[in-house]
C-alpha atoms as a PDB file:
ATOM      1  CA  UNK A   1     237.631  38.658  79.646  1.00  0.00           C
ATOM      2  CA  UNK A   2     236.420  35.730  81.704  1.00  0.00           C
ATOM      3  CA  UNK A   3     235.298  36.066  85.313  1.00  0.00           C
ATOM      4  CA  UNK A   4     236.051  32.870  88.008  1.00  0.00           C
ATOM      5  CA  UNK A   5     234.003  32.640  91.127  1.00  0.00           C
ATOM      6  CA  UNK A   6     234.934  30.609  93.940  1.00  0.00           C
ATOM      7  CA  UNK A   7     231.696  28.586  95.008  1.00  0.00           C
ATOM      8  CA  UNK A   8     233.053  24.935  96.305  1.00  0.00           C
ATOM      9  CA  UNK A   9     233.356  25.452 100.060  1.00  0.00           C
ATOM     10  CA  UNK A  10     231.588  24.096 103.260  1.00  0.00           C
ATOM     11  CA  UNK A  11     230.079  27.422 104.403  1.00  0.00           C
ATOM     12  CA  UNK A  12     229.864  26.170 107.735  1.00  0.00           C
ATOM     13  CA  UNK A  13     229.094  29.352 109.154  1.00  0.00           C
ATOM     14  CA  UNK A  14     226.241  29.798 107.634  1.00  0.00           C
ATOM     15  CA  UNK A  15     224.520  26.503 107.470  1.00  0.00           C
ATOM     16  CA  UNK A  16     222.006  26.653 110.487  1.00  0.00           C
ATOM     17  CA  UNK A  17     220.473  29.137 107.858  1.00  0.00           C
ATOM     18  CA  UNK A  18     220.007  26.974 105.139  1.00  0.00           C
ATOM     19  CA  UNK A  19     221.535  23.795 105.991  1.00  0.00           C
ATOM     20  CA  UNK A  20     220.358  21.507 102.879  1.00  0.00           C
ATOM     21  CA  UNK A  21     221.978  24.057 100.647  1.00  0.00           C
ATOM     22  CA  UNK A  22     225.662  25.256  99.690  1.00  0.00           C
ATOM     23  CA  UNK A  23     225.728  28.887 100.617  1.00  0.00           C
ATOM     24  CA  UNK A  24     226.150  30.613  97.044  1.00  0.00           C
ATOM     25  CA  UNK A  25     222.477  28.693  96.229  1.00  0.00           C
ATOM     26  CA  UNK A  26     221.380  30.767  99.579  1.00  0.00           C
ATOM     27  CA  UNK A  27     218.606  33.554  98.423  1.00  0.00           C
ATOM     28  CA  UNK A  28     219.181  37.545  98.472  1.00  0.00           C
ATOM     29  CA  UNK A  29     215.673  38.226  97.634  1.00  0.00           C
ATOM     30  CA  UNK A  30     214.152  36.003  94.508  1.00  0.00           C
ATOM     31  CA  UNK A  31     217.802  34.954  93.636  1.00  0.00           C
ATOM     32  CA  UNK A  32     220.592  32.904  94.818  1.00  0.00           C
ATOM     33  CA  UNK A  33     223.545  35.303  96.473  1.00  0.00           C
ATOM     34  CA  UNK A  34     225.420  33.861  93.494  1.00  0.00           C
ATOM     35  CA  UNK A  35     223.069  35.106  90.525  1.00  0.00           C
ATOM     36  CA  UNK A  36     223.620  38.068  92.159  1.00  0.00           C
ATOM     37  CA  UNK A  37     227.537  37.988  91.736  1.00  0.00           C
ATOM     38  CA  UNK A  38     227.206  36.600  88.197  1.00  0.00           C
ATOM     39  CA  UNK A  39     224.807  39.694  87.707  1.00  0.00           C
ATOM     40  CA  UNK A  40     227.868  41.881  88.847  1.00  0.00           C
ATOM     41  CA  UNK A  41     229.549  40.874  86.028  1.00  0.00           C
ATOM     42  CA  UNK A  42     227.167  40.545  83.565  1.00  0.00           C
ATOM     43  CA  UNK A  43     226.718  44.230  83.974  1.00  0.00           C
ATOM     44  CA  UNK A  44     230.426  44.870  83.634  1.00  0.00           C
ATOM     45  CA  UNK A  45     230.376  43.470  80.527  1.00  0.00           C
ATOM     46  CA  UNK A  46     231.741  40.307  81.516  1.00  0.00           C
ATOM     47  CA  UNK A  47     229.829  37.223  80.002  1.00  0.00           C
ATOM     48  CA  UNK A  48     232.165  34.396  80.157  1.00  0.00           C
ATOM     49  CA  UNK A  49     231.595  32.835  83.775  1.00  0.00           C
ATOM     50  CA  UNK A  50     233.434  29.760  85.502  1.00  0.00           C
ATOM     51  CA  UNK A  51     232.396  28.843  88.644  1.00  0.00           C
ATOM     52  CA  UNK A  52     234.965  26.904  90.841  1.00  0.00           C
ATOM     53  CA  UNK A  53     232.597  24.367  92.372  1.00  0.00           C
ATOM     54  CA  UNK A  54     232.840  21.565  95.151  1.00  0.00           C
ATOM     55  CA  UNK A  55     230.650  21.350  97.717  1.00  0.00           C
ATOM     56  CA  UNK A  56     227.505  20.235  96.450  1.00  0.00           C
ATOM     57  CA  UNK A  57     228.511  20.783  92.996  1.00  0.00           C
ATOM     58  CA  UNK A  58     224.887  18.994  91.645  1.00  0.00           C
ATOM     59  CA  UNK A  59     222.503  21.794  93.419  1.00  0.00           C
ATOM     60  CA  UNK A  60     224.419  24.550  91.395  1.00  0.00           C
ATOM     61  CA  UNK A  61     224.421  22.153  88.181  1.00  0.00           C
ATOM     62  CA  UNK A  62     220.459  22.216  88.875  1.00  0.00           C
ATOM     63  CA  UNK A  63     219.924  25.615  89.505  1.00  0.00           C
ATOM     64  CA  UNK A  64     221.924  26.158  86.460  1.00  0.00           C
ATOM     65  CA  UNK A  65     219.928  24.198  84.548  1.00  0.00           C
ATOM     66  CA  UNK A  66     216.696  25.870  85.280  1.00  0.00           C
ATOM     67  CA  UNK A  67     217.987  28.732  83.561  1.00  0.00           C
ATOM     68  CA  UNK A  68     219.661  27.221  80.361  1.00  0.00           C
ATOM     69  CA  UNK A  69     220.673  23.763  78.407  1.00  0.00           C
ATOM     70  CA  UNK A  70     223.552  21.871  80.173  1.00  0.00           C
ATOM     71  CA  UNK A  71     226.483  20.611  78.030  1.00  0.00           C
ATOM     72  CA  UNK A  72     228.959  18.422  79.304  1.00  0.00           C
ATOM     73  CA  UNK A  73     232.171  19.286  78.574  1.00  0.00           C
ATOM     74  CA  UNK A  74     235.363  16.742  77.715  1.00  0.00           C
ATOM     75  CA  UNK A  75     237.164  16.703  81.424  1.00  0.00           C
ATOM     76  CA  UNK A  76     235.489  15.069  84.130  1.00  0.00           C
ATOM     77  CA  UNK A  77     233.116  17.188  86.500  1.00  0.00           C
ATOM     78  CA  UNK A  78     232.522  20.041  83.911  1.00  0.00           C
ATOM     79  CA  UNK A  79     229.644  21.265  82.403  1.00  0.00           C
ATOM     80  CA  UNK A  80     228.904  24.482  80.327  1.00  0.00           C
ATOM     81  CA  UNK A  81     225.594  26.556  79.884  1.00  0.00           C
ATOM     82  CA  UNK A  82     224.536  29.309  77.276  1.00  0.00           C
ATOM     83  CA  UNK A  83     222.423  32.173  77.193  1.00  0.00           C
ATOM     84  CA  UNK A  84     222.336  32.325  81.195  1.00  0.00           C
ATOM     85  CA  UNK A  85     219.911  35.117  82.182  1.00  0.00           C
ATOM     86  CA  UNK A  86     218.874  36.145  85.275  1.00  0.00           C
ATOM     87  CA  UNK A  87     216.023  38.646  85.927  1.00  0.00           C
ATOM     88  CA  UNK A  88     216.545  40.450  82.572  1.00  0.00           C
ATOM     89  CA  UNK A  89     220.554  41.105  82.581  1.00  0.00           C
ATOM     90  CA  UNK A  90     221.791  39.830  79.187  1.00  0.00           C
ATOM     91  CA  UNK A  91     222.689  36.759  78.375  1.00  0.00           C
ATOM     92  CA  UNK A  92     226.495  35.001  79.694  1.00  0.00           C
ATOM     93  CA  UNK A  93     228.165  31.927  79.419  1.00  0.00           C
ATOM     94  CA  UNK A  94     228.825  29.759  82.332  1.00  0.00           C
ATOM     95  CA  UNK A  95     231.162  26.904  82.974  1.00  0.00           C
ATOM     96  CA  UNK A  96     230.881  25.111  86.070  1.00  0.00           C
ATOM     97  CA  UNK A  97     233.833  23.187  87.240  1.00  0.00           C
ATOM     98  CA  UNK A  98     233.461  20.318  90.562  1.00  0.00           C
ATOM     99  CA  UNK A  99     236.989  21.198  92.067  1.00  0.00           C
ATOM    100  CA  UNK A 100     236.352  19.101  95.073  1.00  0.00           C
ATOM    101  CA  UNK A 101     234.409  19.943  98.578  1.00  0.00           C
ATOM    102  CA  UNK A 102     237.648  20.301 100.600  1.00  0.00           C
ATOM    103  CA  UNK A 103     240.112  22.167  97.763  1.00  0.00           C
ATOM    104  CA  UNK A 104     241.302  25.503  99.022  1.00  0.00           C
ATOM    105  CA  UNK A 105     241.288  28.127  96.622  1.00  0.00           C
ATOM    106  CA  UNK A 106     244.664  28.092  95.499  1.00  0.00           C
ATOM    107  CA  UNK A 107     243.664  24.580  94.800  1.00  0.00           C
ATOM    108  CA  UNK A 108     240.257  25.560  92.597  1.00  0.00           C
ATOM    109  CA  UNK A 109     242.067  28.070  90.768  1.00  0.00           C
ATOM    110  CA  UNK A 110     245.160  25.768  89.988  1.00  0.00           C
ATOM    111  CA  UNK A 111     242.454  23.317  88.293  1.00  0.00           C
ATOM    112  CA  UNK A 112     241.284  25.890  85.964  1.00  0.00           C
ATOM    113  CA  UNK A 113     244.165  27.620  84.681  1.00  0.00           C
ATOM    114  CA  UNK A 114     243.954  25.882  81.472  1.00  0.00           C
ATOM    115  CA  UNK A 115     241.066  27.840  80.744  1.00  0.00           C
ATOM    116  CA  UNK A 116     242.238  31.421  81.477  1.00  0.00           C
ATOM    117  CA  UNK A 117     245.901  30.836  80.460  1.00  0.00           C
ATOM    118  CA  UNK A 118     246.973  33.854  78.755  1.00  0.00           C
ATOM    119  CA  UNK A 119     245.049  36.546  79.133  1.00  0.00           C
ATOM    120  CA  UNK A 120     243.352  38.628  82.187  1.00  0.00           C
ATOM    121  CA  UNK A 121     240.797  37.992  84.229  1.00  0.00           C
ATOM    122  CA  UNK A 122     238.431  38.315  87.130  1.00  0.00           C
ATOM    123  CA  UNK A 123     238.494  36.326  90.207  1.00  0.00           C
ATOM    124  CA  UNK A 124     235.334  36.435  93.250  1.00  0.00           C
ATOM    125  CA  UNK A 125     233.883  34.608  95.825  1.00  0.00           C
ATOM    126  CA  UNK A 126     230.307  33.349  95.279  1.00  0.00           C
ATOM    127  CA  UNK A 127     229.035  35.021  99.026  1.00  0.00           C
ATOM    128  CA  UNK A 128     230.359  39.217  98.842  1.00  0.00           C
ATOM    129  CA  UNK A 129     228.531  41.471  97.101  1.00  0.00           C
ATOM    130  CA  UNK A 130     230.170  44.650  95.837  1.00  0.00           C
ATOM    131  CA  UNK A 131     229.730  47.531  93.959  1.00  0.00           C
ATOM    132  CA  UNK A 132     232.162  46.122  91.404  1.00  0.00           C
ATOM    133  CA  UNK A 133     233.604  48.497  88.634  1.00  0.00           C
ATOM    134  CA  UNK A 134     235.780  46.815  86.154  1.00  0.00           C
ATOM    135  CA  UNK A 135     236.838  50.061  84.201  1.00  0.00           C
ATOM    136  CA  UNK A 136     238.216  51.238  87.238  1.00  0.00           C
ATOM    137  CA  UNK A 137     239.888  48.833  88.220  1.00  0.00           C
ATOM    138  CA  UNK A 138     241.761  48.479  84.763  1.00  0.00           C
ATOM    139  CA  UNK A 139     243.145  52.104  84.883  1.00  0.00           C
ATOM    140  CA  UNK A 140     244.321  50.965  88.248  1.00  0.00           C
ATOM    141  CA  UNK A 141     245.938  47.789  87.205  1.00  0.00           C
ATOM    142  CA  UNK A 142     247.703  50.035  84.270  1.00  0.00           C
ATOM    143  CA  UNK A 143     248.510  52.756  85.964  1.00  0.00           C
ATOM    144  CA  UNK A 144     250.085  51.294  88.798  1.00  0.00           C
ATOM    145  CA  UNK A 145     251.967  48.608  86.440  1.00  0.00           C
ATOM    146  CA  UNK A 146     250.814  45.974  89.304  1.00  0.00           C
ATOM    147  CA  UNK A 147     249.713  42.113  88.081  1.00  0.00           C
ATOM    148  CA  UNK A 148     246.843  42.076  90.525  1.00  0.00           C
ATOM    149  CA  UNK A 149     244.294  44.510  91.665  1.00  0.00           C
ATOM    150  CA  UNK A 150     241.970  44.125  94.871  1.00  0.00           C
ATOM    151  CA  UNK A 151     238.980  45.782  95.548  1.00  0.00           C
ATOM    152  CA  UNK A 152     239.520  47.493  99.306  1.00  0.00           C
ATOM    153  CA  UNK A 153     235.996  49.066 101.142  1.00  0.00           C
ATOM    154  CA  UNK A 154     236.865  51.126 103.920  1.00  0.00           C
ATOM    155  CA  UNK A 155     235.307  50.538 107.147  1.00  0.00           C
ATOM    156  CA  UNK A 156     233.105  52.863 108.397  1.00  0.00           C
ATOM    157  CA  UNK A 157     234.891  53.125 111.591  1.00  0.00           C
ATOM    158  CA  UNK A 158     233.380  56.048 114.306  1.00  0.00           C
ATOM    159  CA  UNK A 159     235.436  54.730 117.656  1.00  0.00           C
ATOM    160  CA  UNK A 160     238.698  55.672 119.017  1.00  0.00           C
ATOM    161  CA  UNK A 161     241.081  53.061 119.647  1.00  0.00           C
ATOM    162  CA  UNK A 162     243.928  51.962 121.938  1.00  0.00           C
ATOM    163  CA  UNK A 163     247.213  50.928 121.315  1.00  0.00           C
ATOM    164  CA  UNK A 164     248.553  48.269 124.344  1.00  0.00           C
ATOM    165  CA  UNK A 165     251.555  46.826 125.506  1.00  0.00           C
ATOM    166  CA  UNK A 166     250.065  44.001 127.092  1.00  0.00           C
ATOM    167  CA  UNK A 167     247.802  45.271 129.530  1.00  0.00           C
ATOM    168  CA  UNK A 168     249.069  48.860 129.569  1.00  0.00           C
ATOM    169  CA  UNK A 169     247.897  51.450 127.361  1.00  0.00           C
ATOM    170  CA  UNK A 170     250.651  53.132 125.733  1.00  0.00           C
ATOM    171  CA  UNK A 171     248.577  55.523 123.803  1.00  0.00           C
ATOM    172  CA  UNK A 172     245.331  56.648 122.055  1.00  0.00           C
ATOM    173  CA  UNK A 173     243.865  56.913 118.135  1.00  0.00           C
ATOM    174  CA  UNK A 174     240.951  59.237 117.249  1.00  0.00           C
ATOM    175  CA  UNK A 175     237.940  58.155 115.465  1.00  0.00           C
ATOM    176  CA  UNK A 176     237.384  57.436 111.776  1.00  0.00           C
ATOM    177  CA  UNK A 177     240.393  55.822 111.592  1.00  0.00           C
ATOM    178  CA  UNK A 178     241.597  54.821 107.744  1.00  0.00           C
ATOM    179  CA  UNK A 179     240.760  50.627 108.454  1.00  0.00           C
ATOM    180  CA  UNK A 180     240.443  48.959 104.521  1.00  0.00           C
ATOM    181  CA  UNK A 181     239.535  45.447 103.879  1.00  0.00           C
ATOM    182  CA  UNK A 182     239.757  43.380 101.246  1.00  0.00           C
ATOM    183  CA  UNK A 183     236.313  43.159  99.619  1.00  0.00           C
ATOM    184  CA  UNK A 184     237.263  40.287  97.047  1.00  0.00           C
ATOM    185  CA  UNK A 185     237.049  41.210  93.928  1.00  0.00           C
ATOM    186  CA  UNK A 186     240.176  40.881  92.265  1.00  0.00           C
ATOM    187  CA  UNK A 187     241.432  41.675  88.300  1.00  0.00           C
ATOM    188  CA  UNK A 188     244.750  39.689  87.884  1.00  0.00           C
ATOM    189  CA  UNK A 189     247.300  39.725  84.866  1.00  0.00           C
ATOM    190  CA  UNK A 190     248.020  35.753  83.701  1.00  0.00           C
ATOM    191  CA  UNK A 191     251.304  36.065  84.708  1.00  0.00           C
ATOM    192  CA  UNK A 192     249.439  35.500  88.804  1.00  0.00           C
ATOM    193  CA  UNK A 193     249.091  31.678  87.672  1.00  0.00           C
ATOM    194  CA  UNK A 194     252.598  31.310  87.652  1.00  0.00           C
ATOM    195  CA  UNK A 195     252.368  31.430  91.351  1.00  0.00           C
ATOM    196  CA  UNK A 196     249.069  28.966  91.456  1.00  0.00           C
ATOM    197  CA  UNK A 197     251.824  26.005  91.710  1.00  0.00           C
ATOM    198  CA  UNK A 198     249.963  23.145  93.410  1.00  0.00           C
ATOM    199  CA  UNK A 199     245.970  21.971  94.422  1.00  0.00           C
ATOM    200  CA  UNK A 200     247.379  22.321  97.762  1.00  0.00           C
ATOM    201  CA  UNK A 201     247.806  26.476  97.436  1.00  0.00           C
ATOM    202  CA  UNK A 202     246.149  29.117  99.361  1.00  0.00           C
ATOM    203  CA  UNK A 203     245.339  32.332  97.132  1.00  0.00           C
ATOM    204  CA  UNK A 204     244.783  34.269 100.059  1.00  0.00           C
ATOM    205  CA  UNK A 205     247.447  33.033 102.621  1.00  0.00           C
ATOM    206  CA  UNK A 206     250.178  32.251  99.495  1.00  0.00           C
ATOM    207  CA  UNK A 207     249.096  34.179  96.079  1.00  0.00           C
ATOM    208  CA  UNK A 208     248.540  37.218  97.901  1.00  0.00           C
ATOM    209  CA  UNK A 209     251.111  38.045 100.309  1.00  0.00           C
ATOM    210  CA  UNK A 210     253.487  36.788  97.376  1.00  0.00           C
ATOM    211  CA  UNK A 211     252.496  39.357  95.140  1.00  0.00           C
ATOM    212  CA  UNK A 212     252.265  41.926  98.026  1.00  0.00           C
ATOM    213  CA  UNK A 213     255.854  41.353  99.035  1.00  0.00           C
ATOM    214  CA  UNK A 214     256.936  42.117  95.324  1.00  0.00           C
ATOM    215  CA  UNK A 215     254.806  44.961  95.418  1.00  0.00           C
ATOM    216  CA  UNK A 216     252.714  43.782  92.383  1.00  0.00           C
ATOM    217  CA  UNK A 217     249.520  44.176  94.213  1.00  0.00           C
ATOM    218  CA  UNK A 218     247.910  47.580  93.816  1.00  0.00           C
ATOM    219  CA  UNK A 219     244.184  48.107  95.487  1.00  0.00           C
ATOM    220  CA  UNK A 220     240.983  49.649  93.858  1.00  0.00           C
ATOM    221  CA  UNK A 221     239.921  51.985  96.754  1.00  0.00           C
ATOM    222  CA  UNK A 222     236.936  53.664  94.813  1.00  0.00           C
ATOM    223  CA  UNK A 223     234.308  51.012  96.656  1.00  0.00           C
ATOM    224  CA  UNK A 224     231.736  52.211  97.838  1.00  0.00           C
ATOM    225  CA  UNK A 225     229.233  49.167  98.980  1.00  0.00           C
ATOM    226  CA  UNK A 226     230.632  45.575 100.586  1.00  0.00           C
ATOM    227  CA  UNK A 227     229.046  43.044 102.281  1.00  0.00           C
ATOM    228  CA  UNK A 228     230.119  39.193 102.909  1.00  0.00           C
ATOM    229  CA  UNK A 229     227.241  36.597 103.519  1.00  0.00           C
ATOM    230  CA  UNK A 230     229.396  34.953 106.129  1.00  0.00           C
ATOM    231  CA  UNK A 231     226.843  34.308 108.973  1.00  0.00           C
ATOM    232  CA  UNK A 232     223.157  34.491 109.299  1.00  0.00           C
ATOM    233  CA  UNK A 233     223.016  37.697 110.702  1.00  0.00           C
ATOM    234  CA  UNK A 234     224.758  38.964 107.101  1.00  0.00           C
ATOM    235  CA  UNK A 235     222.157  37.039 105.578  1.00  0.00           C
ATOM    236  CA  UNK A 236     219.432  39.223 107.151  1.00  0.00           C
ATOM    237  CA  UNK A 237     221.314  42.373 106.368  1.00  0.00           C
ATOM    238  CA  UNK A 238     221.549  42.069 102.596  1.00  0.00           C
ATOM    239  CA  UNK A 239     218.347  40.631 102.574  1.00  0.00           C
ATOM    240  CA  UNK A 240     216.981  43.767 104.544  1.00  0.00           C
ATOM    241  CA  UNK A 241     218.835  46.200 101.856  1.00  0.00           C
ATOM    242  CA  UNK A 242     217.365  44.137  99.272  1.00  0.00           C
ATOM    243  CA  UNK A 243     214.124  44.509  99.840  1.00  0.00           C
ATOM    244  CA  UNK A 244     214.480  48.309 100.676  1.00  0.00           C
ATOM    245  CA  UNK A 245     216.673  49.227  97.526  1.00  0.00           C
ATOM    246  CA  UNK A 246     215.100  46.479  94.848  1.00  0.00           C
ATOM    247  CA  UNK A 247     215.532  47.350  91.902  1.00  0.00           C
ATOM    248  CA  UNK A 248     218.120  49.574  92.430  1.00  0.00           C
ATOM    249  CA  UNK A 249     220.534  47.230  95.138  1.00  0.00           C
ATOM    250  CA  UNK A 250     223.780  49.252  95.779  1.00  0.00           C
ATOM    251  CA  UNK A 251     225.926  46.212  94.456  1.00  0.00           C
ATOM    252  CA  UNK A 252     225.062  47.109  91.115  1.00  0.00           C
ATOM    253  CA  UNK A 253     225.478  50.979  91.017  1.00  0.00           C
ATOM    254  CA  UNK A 254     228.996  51.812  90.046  1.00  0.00           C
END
């Protein structure tokens, strides 16, 4: 199975963090937030990697590079490297692909289909971290006879809540409510790409609700840590449970 991690956008709100680098190449401890997600699947037994580039495509060929040979590949703006290890994790295969610094995603994953035609596979973001279990997920995807499966975290919610009609409140909810969000880790049958249709797609405002609407999208609620690296305040969180939990960081214990 092959695992595809969006990494190509602007990560605007991030960059007063780190502002000369794309935000997967942004540290979570001694590693870039991305090593981290590759390490996610690594340990799922998932060693074929392709990471949907763009936006600053050559820093992520470099860091790549520190770690293992780089072999061009025959398509423009595509490069593959072996034996990819990071802090001990065994070794993976990684493809990086430049899909362009303004695609959206339905657009980065439209540009690789070739290469996951046919078979299942993972889909990420290069900027969550979750406590990603692939096993799980599976039985879920099977069980439910869905094409896609989503990771969901639920919110640890502890306020009540109001419901309004405008300014009026027409009534009350207690606290703890049941609020899930989609933590972005997806497993999707091949069968998804036949909604991919264009560079101009949206997997999260088209693919998605598609498959919703058909009710072929099931959700993995079993998730028990998620965090985004949206902002620099998220930065400081994961970099605070880092350096409380190293080695054992919750993303990592399924």
């Amino acid at each position: 199975m092959k695992a595809l991690i969006f990494a190509g956008g602007l990560g605007t709100r991030i960059r007063s963090l780190q502002s000369s680098l794309p935000k997967p190449l942004i540290k979570i401890g001694a590693l870039p937030v991305l090593a981290h997600v590759i390490t996610i699947y690594v340990r799922n037994g998932v060693r074929d990697i392709i990471i949907l580039g763009g936006y600053k495509v050559e820093m992520v060929k470099e860091f790549l590079s520190e770690h293992s040979e780089c072999e061009p590949l025959h398509r423009a703006g595509a490069w593959r490297f072996r034996n990819v290890r990071f802090e001990g994790t065994l070794a993976c295969t990684v493809t990086l692909l430049d899909t362009g610094a303004e695609t959206d995603t339905g657009g980065r994953l439209f540009l690789a289909k070739d290469l996951v035609e046919g078979e299942r596979f993972c889909l990420t973001y290069g900027d969550s971290l979750v406590d990603f279990n692939l096993d799980r997920s599976l039985q879920i995807l099977e069980a439910e006879n869905a094409r896609g499966v989503l990771c969901s975290y639920k919110l640890p919610f502890s306020y009540g809540s109001l419901s309004l009609a405008g300014s009026r409140v027409t009534g009350f909810a207690e606290k703890n409510l049941n609020i899930f969000v989609n933590a972005g880790f997806y497993v999707l049958e091949p069968s998804v790409l036949d909604d991919v249709m264009c560079v101009e797609c949206s997997f999260e405002r088209e693919v998605l609700p598609g498959l919703a609407n058909r009710d072929l999208l099931a959700a993995d609620l079993g998730v028990k840590f998620w965090h985004p690296m949206d902002t620099p305040a998220d930065h400081a969180d994961l970099s605070a449970i880092y350096d409380k939990a190293y080695p054992n960081v919750p993303w990592l214990q399924t």
